[in-house]
Protein backbone atom coordinates (compact mmCIF):
# COMPACT_ATOMS: atom_id res chain seq x y z
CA UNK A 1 -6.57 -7.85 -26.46
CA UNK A 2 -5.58 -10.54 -23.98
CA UNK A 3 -7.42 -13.81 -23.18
CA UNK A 4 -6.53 -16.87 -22.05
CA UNK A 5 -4.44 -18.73 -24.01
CA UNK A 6 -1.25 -17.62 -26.51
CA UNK A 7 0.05 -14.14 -25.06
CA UNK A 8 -0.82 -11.82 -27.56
CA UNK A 9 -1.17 -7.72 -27.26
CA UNK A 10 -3.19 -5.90 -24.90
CA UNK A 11 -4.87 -2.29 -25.89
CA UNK A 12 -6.48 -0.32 -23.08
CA UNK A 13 -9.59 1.08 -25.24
CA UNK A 14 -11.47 3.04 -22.11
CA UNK A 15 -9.95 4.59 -19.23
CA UNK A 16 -12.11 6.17 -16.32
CA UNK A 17 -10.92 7.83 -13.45
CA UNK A 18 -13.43 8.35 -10.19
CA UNK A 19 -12.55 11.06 -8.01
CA UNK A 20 -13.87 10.30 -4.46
CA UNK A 21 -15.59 12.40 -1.94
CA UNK A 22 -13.17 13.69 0.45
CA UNK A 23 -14.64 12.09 3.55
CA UNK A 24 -13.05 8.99 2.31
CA UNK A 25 -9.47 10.33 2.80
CA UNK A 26 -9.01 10.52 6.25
CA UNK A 27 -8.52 13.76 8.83
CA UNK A 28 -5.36 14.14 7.98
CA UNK A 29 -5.47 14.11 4.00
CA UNK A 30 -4.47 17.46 3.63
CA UNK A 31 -6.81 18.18 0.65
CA UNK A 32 -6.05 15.26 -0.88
CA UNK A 33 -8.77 13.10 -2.30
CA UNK A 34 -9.26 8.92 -2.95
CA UNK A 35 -8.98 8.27 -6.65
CA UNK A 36 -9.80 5.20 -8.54
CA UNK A 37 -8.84 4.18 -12.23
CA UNK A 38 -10.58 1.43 -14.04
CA UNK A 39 -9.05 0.19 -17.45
CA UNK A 40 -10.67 -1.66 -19.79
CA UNK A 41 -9.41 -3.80 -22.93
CA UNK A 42 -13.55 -3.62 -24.17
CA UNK A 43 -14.14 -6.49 -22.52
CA UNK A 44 -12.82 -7.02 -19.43
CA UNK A 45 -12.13 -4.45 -16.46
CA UNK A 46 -9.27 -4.06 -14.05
CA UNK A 47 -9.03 -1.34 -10.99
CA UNK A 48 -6.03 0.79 -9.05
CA UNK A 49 -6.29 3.01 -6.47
CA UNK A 50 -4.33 6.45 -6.01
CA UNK A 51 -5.26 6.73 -2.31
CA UNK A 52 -4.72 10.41 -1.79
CA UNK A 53 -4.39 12.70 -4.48
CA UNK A 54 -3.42 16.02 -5.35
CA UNK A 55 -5.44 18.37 -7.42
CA UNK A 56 -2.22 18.84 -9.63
CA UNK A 57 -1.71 14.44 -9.53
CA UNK A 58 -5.19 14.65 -10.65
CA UNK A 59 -4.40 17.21 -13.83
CA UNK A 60 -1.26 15.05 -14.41
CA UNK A 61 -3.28 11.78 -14.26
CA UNK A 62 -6.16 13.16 -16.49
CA UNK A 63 -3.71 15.00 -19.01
CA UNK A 64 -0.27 12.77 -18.92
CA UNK A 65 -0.31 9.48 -16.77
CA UNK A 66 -4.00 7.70 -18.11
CA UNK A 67 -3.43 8.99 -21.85
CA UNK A 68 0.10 7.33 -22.24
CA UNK A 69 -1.74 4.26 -21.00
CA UNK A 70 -4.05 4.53 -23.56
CA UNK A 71 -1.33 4.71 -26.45
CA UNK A 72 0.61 1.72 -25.28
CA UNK A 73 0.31 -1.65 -26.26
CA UNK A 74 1.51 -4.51 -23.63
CA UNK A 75 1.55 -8.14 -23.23
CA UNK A 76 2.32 -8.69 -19.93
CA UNK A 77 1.46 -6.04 -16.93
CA UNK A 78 5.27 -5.79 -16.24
CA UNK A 79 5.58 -3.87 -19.55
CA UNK A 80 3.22 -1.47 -18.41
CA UNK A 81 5.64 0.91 -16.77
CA UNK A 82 7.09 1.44 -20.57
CA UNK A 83 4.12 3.96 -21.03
CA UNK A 84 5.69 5.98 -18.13
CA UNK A 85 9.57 6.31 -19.37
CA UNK A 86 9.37 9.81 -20.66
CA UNK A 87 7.26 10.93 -17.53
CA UNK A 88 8.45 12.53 -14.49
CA UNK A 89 7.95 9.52 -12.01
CA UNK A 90 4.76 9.75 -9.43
CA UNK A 91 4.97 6.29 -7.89
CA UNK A 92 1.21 6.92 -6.55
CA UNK A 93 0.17 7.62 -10.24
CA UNK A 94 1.88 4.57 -11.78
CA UNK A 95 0.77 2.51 -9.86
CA UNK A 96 -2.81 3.04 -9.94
CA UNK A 97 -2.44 1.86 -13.40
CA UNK A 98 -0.01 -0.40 -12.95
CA UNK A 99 -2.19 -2.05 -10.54
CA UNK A 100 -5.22 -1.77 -12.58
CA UNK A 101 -3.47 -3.54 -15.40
CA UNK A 102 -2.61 -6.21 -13.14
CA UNK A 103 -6.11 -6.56 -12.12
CA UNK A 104 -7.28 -7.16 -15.90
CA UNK A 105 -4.52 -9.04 -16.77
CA UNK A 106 -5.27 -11.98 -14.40
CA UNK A 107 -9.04 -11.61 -15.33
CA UNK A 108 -8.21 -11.86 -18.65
CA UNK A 109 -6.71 -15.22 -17.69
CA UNK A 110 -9.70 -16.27 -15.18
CA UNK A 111 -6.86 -16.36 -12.19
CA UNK A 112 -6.68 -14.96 -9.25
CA UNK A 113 -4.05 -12.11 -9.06
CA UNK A 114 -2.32 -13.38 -5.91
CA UNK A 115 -1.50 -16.54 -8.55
CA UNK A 116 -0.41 -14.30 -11.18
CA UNK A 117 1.84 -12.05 -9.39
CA UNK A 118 3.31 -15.67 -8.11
CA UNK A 119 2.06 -16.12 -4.78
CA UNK A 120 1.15 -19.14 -2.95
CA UNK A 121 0.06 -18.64 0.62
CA UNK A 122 -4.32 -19.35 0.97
CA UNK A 123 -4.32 -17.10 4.59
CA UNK A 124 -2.19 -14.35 5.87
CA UNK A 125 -1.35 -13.68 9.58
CA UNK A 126 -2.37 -9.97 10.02
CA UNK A 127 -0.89 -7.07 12.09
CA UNK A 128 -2.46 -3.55 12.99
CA UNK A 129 -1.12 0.04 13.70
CA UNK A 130 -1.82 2.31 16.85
CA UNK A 131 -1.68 5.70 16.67
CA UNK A 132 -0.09 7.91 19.47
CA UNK A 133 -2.33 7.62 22.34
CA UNK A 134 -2.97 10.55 24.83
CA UNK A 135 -1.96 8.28 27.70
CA UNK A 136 -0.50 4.94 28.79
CA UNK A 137 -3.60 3.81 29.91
CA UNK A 138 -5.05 4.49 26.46
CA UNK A 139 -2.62 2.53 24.54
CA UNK A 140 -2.85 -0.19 26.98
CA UNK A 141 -6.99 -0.17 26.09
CA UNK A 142 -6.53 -0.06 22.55
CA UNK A 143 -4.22 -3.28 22.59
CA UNK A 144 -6.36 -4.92 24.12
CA UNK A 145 -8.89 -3.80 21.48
CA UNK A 146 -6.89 -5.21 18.67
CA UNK A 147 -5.46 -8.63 20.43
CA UNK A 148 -9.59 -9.02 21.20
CA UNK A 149 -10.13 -8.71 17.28
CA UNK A 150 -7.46 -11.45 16.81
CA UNK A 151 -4.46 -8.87 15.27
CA UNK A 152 -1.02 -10.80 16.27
CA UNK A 153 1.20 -8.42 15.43
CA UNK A 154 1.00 -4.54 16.80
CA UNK A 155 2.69 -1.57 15.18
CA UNK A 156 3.51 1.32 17.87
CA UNK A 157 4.05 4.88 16.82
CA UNK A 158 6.55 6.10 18.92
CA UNK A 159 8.36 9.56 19.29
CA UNK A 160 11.17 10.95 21.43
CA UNK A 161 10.00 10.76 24.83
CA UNK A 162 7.02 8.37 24.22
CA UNK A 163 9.15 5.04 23.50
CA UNK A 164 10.78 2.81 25.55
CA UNK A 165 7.69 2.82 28.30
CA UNK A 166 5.08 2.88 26.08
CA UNK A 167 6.32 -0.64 24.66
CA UNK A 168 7.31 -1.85 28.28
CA UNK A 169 3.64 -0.91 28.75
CA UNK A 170 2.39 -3.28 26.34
CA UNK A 171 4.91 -6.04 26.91
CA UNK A 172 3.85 -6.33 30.54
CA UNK A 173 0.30 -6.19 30.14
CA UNK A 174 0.41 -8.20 26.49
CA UNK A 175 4.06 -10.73 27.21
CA UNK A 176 3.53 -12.96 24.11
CA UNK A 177 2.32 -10.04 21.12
CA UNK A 178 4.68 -9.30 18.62
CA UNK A 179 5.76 -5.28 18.73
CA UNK A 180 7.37 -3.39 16.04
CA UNK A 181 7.57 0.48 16.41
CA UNK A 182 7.18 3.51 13.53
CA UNK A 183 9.56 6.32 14.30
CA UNK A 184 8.19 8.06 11.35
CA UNK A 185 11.41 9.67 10.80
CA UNK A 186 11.17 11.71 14.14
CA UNK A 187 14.19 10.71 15.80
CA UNK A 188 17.75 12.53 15.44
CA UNK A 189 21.41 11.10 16.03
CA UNK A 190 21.47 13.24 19.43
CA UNK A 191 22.82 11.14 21.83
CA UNK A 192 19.66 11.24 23.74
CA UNK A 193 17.95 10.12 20.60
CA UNK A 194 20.62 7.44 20.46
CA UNK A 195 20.15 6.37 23.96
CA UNK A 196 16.62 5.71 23.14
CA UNK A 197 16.98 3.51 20.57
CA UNK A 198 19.73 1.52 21.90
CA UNK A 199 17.21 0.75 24.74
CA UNK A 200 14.61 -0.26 22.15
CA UNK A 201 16.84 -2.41 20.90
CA UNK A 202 16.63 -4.64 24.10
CA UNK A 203 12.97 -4.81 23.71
CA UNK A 204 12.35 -7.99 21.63
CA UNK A 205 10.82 -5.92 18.37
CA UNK A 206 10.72 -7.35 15.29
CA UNK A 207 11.96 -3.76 13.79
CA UNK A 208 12.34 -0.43 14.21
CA UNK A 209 10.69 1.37 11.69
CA UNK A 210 12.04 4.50 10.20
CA UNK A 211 14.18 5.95 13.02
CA UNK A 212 15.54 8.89 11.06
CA UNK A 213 14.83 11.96 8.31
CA UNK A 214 13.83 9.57 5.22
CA UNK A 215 16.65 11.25 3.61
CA UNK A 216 19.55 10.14 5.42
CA UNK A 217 20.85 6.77 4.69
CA UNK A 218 23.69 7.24 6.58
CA UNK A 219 21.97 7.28 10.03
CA UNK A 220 20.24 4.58 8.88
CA UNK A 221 23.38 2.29 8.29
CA UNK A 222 25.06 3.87 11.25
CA UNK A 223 22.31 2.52 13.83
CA UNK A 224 21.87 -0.59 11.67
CA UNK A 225 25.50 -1.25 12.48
CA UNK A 226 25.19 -0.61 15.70
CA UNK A 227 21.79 -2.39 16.75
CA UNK A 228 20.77 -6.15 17.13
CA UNK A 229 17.07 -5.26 16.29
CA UNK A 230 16.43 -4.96 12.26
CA UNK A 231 16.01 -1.04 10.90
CA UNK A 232 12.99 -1.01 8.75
CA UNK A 233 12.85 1.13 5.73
CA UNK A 234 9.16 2.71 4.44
CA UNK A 235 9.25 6.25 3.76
CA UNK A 236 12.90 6.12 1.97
CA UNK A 237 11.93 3.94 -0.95
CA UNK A 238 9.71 5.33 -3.77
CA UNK A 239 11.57 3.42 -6.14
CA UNK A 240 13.70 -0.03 -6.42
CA UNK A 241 16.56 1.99 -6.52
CA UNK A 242 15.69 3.36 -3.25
CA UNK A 243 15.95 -0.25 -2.33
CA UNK A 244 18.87 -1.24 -4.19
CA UNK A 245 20.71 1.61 -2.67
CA UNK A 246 19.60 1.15 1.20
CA UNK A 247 20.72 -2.63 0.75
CA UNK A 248 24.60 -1.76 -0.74
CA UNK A 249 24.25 0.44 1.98
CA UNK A 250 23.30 -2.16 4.99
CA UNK A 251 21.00 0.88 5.75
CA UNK A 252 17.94 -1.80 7.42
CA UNK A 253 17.30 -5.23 7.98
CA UNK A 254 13.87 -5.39 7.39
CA UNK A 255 11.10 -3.43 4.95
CA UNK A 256 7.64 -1.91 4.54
CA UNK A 257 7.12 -3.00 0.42
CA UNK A 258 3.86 -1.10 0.02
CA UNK A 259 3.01 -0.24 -3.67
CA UNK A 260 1.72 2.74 -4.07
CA UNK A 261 4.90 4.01 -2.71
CA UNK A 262 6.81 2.04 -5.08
CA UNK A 263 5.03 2.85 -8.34
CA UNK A 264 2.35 -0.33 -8.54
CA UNK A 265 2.31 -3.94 -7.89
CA UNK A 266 5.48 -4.91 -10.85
CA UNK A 267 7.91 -3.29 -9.07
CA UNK A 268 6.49 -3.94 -5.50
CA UNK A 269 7.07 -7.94 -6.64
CA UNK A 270 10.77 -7.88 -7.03
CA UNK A 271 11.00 -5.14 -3.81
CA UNK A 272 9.78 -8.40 -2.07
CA UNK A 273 12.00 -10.64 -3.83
CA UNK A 274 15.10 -8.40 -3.78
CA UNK A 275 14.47 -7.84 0.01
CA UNK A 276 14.35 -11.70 0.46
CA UNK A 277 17.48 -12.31 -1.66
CA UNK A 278 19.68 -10.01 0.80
CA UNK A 279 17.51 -11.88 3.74
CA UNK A 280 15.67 -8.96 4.96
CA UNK A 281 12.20 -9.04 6.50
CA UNK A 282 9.54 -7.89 4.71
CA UNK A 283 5.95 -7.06 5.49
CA UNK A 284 2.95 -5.32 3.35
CA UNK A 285 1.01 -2.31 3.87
CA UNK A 286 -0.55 0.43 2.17
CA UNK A 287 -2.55 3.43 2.77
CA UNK A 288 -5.60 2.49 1.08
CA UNK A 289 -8.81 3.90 1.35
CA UNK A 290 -11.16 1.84 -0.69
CA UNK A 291 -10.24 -1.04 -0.43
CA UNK A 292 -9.01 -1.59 -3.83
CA UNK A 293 -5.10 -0.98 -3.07
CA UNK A 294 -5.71 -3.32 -0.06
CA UNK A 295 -6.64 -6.34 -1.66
CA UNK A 296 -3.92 -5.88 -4.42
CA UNK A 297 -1.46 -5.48 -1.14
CA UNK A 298 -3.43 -8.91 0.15
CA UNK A 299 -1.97 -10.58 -3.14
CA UNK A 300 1.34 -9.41 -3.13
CA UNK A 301 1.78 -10.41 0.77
CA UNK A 302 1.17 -13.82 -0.60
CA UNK A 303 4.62 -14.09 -2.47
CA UNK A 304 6.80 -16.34 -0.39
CA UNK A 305 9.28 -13.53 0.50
CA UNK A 306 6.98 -11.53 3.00
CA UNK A 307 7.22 -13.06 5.86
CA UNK A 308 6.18 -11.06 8.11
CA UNK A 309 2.30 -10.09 9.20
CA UNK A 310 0.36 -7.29 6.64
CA UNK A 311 -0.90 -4.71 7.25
CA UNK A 312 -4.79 -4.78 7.68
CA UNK A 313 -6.77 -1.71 9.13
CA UNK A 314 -7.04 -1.82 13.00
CA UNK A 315 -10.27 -2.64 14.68
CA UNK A 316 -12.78 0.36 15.01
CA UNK A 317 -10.97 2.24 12.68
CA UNK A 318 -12.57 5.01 11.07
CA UNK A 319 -13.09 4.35 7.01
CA UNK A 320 -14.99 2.94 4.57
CA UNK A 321 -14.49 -0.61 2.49
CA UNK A 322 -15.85 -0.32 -1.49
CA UNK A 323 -15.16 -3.95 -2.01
CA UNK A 324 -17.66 -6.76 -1.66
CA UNK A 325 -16.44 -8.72 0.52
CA UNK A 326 -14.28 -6.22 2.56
CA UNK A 327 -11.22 -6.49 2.28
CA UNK A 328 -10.51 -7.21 6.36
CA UNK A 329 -9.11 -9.45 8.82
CA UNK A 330 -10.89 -12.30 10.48
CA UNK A 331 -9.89 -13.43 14.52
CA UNK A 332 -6.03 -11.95 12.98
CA UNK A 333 -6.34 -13.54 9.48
CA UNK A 334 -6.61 -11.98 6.01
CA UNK A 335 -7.97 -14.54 3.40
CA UNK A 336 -6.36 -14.60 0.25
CA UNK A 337 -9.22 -14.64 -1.82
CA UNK A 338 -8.29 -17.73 -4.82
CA UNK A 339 -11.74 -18.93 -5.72
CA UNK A 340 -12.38 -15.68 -7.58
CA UNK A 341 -10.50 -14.03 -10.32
CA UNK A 342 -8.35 -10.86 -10.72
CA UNK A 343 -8.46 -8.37 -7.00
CA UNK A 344 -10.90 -11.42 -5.92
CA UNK A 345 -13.29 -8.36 -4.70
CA UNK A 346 -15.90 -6.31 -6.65
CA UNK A 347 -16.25 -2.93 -6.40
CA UNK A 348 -19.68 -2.30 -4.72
CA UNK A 349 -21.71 -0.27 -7.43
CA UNK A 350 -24.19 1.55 -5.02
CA UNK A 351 -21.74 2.16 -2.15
CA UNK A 352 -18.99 3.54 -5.04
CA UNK A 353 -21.70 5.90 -6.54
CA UNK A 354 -22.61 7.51 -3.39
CA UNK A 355 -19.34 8.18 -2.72
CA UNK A 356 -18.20 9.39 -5.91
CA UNK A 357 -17.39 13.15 -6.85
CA UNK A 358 -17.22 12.74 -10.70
CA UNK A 359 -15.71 10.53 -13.24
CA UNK A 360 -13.63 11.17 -16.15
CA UNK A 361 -13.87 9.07 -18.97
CA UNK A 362 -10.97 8.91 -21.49
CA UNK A 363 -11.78 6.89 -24.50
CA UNK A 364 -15.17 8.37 -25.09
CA UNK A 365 -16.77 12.12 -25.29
CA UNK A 366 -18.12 11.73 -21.95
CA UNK A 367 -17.67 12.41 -18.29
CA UNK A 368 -19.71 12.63 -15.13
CA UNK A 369 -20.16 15.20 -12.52
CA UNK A 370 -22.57 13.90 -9.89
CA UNK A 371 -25.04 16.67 -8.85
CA UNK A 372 -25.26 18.36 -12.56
CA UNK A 373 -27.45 17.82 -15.52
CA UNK A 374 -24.28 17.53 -17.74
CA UNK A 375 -21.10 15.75 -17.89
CA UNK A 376 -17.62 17.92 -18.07
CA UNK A 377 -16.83 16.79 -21.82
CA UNK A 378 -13.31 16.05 -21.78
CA UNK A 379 -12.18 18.46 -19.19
CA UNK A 380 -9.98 16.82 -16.62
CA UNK A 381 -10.00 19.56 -14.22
């Protein structure tokens, strides 16, 4: 194992997975469930975060993923993703681990991980996203909700027909707070479609987020061409050569890098530097649930390419924070935590146990099913 000093190898001798309770995952998780993954070198502990999960990403964690972690030797986290060649590729399941090997790595080295990953920014500006609101007058409240909390930046989600006044809304009640909209892929090249975006595009937004199907690139370098505001790319990338391939394609000007899209927190660190080489915009976000993906998406934000606000839960959002401290905003700032080591947050023993379903723990004979007098042996399922 790994400790500071010389690079030498790094075993992971104990892997656990925690499956979460499903409250955790949000109304619209779809039967999907918060897990966590904790790797250990027998010393020293690092964490990753699948934030929702399948019952068949949990078999293929259990059975495939975690065990090809355990037979692979590394010295530095970006060798990790070795253990995954042969593997069908489940960016959400890499890089849990990936993540989690980060996490050890830089406590292994008494660092913080936003140093390690090569960061350099102490505070980070931090922006919020509002839902669809039933009314004008709704979205108009909750803005004023967020700006109150100190968010600078607000992300609208926006459909065909609820657009162009719900941002002319906020700019005339809110004249100096930076807008960026999510189309979450809902909008079409119609030519009414069209319309609407070209008359976002005289809005002042810092991007438009995902106009089109996630699949089309082509609509997405068509409007690029076409409009002065940046296209943002999120859902399209689940690898870098998503990325590589929506930049030969002048497909956006700007990008969501969020790792657990991208497979974990190596290859989310050149999406941010690639991005920045072809002088796109790029912000941070995840959809974490624990906190644990959050504050690895705190360290990566730190990297001098994103230069834009990340992502931080809104104010009064429903959903609860593992880490000690919570990972959160402050008056519109997000700490980055550099007088600890590794995440800089600890998991919150009580808090994690009373929201955990059962364990698995791969390594050793045993795992733990909350509720029964008897662990599952080995059974992943």
């Amino acid at each position: 194992m790994t400790h500071a000093g010389a690079v030498t190898v790094t075993r992971i001798v104990e892997l656990e997975l925690v499956r979460l309770r499903p409250s955790l995952a949000g109304r619209d998780a779809g039967g999907t469930v918060p897990v966590l993954v904790r790797v250990s070198d027998g010393r020293v502990n690092g964490w990753g975060e699948v934030p929702r999960t399948t019952p068949e990403q949990w078999e293929a964690l259990a059975r495939t993923f975690a065990p090809a972690l355990l037979d692979h030797s590394w010295r530095r986290p970006t060798e990790v993703m070795e253990a995954f060649a042969d593997l069908p590729w489940d960016p959400a399941l890499v890089g849990a681990l990936d993540t989690a090997c980060w996490d050890l790595w830089s406590r292994q080295r008494s660092t913080p991980l936003a140093h390690a990953l090569g960061g350099s920014r102490t505070a980070l500006t931090a922006g919020a996203t509002l839902p669809r609101q039933v009314c004008l007058e709704s979205v108009i409240t909750e803005v004023n909700r967020q700006v109150g909390a100190g968010y600078r930046r607000i992300r609208l989600e926006i459909e065909p027909g609820w657009d162009t006044d719900v941002v002319r809304a906020v700019q005339t009640s809110f004249p100096f707070l930076v807008l960026q909209v999510d189309a979450g892929g809902r909008y079409t090249e119609s030519e009414a479609d069209l319309d609407a975006l070209r008359s976002l595009d005289g809005l002042g937004l810092v991007a438009i987020e995902d106009p089109f199907d996630p699949e089309d690139l082509g609509a997405h370098t068509r409007l690029t061409a076409e409009l002065r505001t940046p296209v943002a790319l999120h859902r399209s990338l689940t690898s870098l050569e998503d990325l590589k391939a929506a930049i030969r394609a002048e497909a956006g000007g700007a990008v969501n890098v969020d790792p657990v899209r991208l497979g974990g927190l190596t290859s989310a660190r050149r999406a941010v530097d690639m991005a920045a080489d072809a002088e796109w915009q790029v912000w941070c976000g995840s959809p974490a649930r624990t906190g644990v993906a959050r504050a690895a998406t705190v360290a990566l934000a730190s990297l001098a390419g994103a230069n834009l606000p990340v992502e931080m839960p809104r104010a009064g959002a429903r959903g609860r924070d593992l880490m000690i401290p919570p990972v959160r905003a402050h008056d519109g700032v997000v700490p980055v935590p550099l007088a600890g080591v590794g995440l800089g947050h600890e998991l919150d023993p009580a808090t994690l146990s009373g929201f955990t379903a059962c364990t698995l723990l791969l390594g050793s004979t045993q795992a733990v099913d909350p509720g029964t007098s008897q662990g599952r042996g080995g059974d992943p399922t």
